[in-house]
C-alpha atoms as a PDB file:
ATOM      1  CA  UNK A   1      38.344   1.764 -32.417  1.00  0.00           C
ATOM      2  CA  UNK A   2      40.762   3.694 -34.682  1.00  0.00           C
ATOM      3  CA  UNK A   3      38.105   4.733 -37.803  1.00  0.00           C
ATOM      4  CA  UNK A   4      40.762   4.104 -40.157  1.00  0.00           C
ATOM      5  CA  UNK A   5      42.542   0.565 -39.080  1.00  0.00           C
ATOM      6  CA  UNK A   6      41.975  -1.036 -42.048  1.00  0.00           C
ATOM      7  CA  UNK A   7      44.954   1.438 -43.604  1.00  0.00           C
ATOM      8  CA  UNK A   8      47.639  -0.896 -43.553  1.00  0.00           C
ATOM      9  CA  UNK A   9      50.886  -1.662 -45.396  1.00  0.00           C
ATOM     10  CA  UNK A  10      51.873  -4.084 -47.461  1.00  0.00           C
ATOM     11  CA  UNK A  11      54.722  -4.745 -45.331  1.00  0.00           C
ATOM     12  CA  UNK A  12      52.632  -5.203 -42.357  1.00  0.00           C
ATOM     13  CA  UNK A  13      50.326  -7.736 -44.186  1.00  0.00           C
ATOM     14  CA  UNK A  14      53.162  -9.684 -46.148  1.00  0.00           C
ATOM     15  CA  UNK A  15      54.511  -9.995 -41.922  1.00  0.00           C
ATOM     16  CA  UNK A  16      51.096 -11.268 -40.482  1.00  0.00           C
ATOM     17  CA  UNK A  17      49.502 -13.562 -43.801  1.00  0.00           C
ATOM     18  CA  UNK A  18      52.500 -14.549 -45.516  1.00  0.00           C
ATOM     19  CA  UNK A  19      50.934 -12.482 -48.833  1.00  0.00           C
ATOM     20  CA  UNK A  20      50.907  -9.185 -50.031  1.00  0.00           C
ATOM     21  CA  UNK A  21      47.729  -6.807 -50.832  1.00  0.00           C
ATOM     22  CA  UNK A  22      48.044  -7.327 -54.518  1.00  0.00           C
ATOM     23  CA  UNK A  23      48.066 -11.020 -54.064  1.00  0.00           C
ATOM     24  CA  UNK A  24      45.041 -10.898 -51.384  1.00  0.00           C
ATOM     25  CA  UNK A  25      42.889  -8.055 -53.782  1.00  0.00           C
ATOM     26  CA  UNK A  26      43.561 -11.164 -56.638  1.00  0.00           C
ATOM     27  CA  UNK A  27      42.197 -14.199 -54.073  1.00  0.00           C
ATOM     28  CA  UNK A  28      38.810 -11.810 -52.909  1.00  0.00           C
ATOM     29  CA  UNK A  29      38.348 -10.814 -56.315  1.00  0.00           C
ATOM     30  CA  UNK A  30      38.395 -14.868 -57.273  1.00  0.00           C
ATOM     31  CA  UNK A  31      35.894 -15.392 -54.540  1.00  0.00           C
ATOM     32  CA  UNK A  32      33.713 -12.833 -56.003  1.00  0.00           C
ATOM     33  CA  UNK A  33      32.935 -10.639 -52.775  1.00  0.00           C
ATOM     34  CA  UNK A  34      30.150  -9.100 -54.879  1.00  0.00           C
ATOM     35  CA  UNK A  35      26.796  -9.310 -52.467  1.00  0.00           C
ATOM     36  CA  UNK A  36      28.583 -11.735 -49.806  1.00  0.00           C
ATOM     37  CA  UNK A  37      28.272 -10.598 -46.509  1.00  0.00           C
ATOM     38  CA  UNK A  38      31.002  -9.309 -44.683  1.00  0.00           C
ATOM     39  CA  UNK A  39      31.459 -12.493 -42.570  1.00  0.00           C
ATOM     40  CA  UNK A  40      31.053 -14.459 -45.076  1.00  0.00           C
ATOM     41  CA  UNK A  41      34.181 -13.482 -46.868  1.00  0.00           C
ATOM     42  CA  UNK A  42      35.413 -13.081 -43.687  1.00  0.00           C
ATOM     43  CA  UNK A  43      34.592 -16.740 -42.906  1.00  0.00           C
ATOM     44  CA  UNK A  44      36.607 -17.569 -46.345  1.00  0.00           C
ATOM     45  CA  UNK A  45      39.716 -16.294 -45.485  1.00  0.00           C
ATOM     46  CA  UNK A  46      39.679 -18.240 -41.311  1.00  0.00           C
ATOM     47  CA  UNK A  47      38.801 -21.037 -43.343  1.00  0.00           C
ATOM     48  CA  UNK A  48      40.587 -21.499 -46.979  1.00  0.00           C
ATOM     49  CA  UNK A  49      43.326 -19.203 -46.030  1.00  0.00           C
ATOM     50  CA  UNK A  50      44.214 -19.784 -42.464  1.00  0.00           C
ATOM     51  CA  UNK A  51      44.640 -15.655 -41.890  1.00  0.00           C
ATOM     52  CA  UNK A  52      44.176 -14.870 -38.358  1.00  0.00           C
ATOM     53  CA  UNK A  53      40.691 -13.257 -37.445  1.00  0.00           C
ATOM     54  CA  UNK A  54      41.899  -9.988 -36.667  1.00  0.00           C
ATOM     55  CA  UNK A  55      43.645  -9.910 -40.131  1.00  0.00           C
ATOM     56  CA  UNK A  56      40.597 -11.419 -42.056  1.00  0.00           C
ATOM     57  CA  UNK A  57      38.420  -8.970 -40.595  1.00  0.00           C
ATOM     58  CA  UNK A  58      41.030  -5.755 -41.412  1.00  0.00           C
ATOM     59  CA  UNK A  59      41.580  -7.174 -44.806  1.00  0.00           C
ATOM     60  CA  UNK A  60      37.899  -7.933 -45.799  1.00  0.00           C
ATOM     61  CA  UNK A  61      37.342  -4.042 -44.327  1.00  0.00           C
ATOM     62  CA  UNK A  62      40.717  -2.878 -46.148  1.00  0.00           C
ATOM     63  CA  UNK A  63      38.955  -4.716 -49.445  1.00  0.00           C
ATOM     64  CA  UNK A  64      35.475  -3.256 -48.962  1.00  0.00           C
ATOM     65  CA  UNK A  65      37.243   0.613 -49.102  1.00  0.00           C
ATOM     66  CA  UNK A  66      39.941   0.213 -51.198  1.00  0.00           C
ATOM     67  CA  UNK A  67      38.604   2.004 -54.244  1.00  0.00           C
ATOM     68  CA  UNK A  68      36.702   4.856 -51.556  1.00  0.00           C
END
């Protein structure tokens, strides 16, 4: 696996969740990711937000590093 796939675009995300980072950094930080685990917040977006696993997994990784 590519070390670095959770680098994507707003443009790609806006195509594949119908929402941009800024809007998806604003729902996680309502959640309060703060000592979830990763499939939990994972779990959130399948569930609340309907985003495709492959995306809820690459934007709860792109979340996690954002700030790295």
């Amino acid at each position: 696996m590519k070390s670095d796939y959770w680098n994507v675009s707003d443009e790609q995300v806006l195509d594949k969740t119908g929402k941009s980072l800024a809007e998806w950094t604003t729902i996680l930080d309502g959640f309060g990711t703060e000592g979830k685990k990763f499939n939990d917040i994972v779990a959130f977006l399948l569930k609340e937000h309907s985003v495709p696993r492959y995306c809820a997994r690459t934007l709860t990784t792109w979340y996690s590093k954002r700030d790295e």
